[in-house]
C-alpha atoms as a PDB file:
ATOM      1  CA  UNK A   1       0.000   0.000   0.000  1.00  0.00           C
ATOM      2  CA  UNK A   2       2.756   2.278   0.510  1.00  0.00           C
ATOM      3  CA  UNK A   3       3.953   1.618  -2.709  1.00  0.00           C
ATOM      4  CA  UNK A   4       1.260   3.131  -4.818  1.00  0.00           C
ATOM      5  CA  UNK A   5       1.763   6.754  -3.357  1.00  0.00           C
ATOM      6  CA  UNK A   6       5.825   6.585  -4.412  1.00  0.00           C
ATOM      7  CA  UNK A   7       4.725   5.445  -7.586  1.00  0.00           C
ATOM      8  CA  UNK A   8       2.700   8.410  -7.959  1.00  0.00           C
ATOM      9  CA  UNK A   9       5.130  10.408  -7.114  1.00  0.00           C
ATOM     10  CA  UNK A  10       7.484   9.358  -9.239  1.00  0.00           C
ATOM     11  CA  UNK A  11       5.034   9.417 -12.149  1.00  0.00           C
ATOM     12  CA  UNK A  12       4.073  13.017 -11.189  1.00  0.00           C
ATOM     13  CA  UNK A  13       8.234  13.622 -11.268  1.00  0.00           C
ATOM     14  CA  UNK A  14       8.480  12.241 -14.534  1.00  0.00           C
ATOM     15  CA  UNK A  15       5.445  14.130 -16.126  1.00  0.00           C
ATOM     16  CA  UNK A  16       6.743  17.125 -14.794  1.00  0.00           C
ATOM     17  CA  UNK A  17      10.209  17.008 -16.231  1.00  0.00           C
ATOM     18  CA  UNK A  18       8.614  16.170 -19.660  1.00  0.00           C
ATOM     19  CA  UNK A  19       6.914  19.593 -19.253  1.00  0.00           C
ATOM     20  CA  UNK A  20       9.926  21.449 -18.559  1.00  0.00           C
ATOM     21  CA  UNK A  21      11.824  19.276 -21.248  1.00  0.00           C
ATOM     22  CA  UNK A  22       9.539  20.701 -23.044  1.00  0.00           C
ATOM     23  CA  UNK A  23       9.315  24.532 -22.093  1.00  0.00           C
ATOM     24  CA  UNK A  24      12.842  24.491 -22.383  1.00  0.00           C
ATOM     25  CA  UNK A  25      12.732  22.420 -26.063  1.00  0.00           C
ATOM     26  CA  UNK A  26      10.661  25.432 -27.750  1.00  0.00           C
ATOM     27  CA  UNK A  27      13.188  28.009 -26.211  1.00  0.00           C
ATOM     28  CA  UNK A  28      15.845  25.653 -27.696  1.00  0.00           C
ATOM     29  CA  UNK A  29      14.337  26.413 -31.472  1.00  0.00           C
ATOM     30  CA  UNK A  30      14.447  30.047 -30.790  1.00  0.00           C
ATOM     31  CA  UNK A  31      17.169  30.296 -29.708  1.00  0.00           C
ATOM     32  CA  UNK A  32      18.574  27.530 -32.954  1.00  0.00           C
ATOM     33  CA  UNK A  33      16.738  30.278 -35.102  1.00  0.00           C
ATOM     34  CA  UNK A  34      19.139  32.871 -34.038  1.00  0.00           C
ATOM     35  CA  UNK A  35      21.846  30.597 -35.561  1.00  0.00           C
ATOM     36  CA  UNK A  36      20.899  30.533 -39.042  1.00  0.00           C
ATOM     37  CA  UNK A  37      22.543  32.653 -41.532  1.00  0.00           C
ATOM     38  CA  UNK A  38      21.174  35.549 -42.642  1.00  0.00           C
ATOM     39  CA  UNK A  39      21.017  35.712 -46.292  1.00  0.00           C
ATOM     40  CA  UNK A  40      23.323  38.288 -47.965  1.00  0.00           C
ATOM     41  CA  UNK A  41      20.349  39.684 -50.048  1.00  0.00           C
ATOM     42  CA  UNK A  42      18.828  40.493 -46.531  1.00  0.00           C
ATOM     43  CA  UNK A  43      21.967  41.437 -44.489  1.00  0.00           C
ATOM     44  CA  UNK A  44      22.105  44.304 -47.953  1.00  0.00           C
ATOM     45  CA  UNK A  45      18.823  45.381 -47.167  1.00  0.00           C
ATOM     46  CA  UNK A  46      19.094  45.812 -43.608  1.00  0.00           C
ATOM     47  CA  UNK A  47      22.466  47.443 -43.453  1.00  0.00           C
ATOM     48  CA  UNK A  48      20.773  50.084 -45.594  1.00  0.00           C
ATOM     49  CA  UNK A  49      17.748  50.425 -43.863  1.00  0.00           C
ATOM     50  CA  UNK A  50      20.270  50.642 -40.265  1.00  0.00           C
ATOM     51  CA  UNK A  51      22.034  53.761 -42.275  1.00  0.00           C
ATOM     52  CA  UNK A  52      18.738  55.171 -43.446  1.00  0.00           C
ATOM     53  CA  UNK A  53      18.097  55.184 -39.282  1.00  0.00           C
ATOM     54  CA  UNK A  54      20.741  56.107 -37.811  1.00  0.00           C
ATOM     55  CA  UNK A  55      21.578  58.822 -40.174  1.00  0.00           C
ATOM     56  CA  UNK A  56      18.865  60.698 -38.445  1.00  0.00           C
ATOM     57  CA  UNK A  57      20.442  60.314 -34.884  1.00  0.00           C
ATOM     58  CA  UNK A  58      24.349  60.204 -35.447  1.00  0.00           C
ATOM     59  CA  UNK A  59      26.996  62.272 -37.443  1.00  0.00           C
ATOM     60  CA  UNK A  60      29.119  59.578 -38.862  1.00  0.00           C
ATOM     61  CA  UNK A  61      32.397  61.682 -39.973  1.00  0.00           C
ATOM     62  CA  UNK A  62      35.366  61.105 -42.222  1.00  0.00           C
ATOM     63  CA  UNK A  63      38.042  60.429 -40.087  1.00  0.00           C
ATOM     64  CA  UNK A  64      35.790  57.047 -38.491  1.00  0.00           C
ATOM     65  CA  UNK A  65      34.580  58.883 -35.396  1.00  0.00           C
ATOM     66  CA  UNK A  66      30.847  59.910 -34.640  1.00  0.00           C
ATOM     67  CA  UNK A  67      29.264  61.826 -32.841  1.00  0.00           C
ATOM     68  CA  UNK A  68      25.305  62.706 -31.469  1.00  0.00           C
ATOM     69  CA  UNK A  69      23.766  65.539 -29.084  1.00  0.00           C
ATOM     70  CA  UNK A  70      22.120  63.122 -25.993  1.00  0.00           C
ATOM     71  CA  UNK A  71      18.860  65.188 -25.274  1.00  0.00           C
ATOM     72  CA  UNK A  72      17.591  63.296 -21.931  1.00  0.00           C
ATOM     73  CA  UNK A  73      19.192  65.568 -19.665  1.00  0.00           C
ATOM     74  CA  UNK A  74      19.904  68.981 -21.545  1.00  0.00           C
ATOM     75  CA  UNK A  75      21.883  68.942 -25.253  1.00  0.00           C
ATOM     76  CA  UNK A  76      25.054  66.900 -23.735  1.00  0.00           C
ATOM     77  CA  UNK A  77      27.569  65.673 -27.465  1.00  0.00           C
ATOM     78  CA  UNK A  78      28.525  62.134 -27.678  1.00  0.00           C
ATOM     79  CA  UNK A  79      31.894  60.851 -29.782  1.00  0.00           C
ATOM     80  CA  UNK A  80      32.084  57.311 -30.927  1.00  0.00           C
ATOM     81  CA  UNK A  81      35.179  55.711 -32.233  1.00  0.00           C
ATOM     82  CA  UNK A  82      34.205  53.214 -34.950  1.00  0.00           C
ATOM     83  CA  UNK A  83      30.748  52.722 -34.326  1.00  0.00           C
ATOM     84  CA  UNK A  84      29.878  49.930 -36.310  1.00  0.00           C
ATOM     85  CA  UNK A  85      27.140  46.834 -36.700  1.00  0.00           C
ATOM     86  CA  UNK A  86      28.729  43.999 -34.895  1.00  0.00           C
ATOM     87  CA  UNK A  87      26.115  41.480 -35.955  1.00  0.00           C
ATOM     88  CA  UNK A  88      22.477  40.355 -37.718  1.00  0.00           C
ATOM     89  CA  UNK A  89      21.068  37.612 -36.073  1.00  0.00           C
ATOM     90  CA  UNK A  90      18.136  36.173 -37.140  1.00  0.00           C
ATOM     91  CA  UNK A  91      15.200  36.305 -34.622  1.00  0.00           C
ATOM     92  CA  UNK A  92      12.342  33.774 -33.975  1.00  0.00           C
ATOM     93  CA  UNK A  93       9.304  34.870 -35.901  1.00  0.00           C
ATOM     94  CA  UNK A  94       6.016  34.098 -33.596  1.00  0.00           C
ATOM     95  CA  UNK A  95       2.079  32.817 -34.393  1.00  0.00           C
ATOM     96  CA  UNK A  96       1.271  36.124 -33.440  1.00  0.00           C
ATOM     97  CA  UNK A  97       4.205  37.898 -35.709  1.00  0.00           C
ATOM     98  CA  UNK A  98       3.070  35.561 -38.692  1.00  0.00           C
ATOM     99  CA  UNK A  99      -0.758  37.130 -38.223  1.00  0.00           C
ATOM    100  CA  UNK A 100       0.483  40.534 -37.443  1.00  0.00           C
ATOM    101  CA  UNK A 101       2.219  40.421 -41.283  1.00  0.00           C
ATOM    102  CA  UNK A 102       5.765  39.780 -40.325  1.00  0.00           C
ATOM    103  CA  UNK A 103       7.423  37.128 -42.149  1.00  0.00           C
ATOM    104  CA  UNK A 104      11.065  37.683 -40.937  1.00  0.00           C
ATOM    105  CA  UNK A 105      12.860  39.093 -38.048  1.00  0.00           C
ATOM    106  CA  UNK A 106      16.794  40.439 -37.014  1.00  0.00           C
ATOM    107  CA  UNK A 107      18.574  41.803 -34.453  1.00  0.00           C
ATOM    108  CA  UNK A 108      20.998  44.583 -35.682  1.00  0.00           C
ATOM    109  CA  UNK A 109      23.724  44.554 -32.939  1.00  0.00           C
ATOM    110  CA  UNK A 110      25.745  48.125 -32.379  1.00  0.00           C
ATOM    111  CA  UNK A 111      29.348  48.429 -31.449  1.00  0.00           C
ATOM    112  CA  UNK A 112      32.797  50.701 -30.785  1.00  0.00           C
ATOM    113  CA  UNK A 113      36.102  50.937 -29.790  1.00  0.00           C
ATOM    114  CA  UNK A 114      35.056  53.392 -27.521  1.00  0.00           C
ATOM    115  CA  UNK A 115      33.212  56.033 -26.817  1.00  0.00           C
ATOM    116  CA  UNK A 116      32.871  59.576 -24.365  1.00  0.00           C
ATOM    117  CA  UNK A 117      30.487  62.107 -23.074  1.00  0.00           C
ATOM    118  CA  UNK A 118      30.891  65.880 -22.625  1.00  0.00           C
ATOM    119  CA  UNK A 119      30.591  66.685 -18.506  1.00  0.00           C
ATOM    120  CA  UNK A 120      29.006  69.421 -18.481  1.00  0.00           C
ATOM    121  CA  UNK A 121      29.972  70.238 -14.908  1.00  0.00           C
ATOM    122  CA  UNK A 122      33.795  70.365 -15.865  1.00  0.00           C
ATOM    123  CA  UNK A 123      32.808  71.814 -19.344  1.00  0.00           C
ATOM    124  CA  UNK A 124      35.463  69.403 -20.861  1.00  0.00           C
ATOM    125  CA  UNK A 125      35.024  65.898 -22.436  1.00  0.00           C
ATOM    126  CA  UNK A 126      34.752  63.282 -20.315  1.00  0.00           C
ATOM    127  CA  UNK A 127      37.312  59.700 -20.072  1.00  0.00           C
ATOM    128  CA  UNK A 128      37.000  57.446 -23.052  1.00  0.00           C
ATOM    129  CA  UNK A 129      35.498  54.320 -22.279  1.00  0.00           C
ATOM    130  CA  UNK A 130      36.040  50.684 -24.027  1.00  0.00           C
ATOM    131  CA  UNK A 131      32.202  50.179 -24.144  1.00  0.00           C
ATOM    132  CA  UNK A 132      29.484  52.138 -26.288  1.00  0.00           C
ATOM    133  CA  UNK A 133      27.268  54.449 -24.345  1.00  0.00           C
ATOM    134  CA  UNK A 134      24.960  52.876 -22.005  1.00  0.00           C
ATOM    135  CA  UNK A 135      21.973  55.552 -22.913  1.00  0.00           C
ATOM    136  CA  UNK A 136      22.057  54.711 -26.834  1.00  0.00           C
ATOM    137  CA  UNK A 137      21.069  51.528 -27.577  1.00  0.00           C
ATOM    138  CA  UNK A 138      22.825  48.121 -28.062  1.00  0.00           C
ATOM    139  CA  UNK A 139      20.752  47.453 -30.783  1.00  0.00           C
ATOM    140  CA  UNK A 140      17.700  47.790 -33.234  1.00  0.00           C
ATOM    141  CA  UNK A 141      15.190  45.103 -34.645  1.00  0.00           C
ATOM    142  CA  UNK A 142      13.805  45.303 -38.454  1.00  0.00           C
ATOM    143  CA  UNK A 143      10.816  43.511 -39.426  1.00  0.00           C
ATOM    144  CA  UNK A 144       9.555  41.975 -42.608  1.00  0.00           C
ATOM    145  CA  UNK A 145       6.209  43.369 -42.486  1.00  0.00           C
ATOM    146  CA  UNK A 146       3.892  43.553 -45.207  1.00  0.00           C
ATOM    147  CA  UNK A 147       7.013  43.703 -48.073  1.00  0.00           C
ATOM    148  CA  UNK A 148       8.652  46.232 -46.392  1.00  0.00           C
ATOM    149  CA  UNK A 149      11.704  46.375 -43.597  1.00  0.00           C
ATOM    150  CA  UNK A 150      10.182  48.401 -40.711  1.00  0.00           C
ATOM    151  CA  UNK A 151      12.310  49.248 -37.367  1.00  0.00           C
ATOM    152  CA  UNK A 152      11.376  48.609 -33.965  1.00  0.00           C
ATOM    153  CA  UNK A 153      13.015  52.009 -32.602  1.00  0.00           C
ATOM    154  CA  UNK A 154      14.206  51.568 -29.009  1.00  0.00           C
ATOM    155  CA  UNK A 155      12.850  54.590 -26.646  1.00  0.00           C
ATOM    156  CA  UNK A 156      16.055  55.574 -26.133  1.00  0.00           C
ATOM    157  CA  UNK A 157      17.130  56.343 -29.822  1.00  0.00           C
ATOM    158  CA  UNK A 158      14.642  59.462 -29.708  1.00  0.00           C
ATOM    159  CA  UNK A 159      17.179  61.451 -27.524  1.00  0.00           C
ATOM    160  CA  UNK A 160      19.670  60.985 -30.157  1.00  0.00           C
ATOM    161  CA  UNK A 161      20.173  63.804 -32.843  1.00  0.00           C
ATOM    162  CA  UNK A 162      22.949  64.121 -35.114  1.00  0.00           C
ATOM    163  CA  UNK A 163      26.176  66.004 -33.662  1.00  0.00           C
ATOM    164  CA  UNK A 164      28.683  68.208 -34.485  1.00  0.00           C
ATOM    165  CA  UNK A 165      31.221  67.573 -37.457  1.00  0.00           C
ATOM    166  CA  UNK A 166      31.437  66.701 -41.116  1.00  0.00           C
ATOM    167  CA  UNK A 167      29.315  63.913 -42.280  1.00  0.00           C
ATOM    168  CA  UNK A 168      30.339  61.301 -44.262  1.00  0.00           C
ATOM    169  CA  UNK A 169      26.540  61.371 -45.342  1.00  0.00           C
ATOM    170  CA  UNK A 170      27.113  64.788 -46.922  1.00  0.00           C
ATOM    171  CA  UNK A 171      27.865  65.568 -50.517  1.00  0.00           C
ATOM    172  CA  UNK A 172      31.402  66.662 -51.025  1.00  0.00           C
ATOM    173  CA  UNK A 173      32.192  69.642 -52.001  1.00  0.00           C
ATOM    174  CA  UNK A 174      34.523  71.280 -54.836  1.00  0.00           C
ATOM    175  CA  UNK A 175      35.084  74.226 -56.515  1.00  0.00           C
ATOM    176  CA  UNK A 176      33.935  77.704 -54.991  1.00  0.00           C
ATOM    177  CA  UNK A 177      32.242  76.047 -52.097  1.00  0.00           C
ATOM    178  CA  UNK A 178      34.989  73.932 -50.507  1.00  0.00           C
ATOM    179  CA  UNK A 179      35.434  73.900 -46.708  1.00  0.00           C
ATOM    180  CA  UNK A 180      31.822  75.841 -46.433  1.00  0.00           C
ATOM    181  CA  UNK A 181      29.887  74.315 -43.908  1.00  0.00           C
ATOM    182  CA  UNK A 182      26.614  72.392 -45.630  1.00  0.00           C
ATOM    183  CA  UNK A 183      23.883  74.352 -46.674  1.00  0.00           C
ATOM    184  CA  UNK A 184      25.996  77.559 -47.661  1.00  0.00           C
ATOM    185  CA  UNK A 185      27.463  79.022 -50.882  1.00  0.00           C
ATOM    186  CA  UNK A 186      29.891  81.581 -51.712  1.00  0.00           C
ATOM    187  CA  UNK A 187      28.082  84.133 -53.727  1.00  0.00           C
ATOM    188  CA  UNK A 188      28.695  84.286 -57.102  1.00  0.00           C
ATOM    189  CA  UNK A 189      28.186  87.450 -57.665  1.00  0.00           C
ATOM    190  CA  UNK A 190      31.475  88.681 -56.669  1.00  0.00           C
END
């Protein structure tokens, strides 16, 4: 008689750890859909559609620094050096996704060498640090929605507009109007 109540128990044992075997098997094929290789057709797309983005929130400047005005607290400039994408993954695309009109999903991953902040209390910059800045984010995700790549903007890219410098992004300039800022012209009429 005692018998029959360990047995339960170890059936109830056993039925449980096939229900976290199995929680844990569906995070498993997320997480293996992270691993597959993003196709270079996409990776194309997406690397233009991440420049189209952050074009509007960061200087990116000739000489491989950047640089952005953080405008949580005040109007405080940011440098970057070599701000680059450090990876696509591919992201697990849900029921809900699928029904929503997304077909496809990645991660664009940001990095630097380093980066610093202006302190405004010494009215200097501030130490360089191996890491990017903890206010901009790490990363952005684009969406295959409806035949179109669509960005899921972080909260925190917002408080990001483009800094001070040259831009890469900017048409050089010859002739008469070299070493104007953009936007101006010598006049001609002289």
């Amino acid at each position: 008689m005692r018998f029959l109540p360990v047995l339960f128990m170890i059936h109830a044992f056993a039925s449980a750890q096939t229900s976290i075997h199995q929680l844990l098997a569906q995070g498993l094929q997320q997480a293996v859909a992270g691993l597959a290789p993003v196709p270079a057709k996409d990776k194309a797309d997406i690397l233009d559609a991440t420049a189209t983005l952050l074009a509007k929130h960061i200087t990116f400047r000739p000489d491989g620094t950047a640089s952005s005005y953080d405008t949580s607290s005040g109007r405080r400039p940011v440098e970057w050096q070599k701000f680059v994408v450090r990876h696509i993954t591919n992201q697990a695309v849900t029921e809900a996704d699928r029904l929503n009109g997304i077909a496809k999903r990645y991660l664009v991953g940001f990095g630097c060498d380093a980066h610093r902040s202006w302190d405004s209390k010494t009215n200097r910059w501030g130490q360089w640090y191996p890491i990017g800045n903890v206010t901009f984010p790490a990363g952005i995700y684009f969406d295959w929605k409806n035949g179109a790549w669509t960005a899921s903007e972080s909260s925190q890219l917002k408080f990001f507009t483009p800094g001070p410098g040259p831009s890469i992004a900017e048409p050089k300039r010859s002739g008469k109007d070299t070493g104007l800022p953009p936007g101006m012209t010598r006049d001609s009429s002289k």
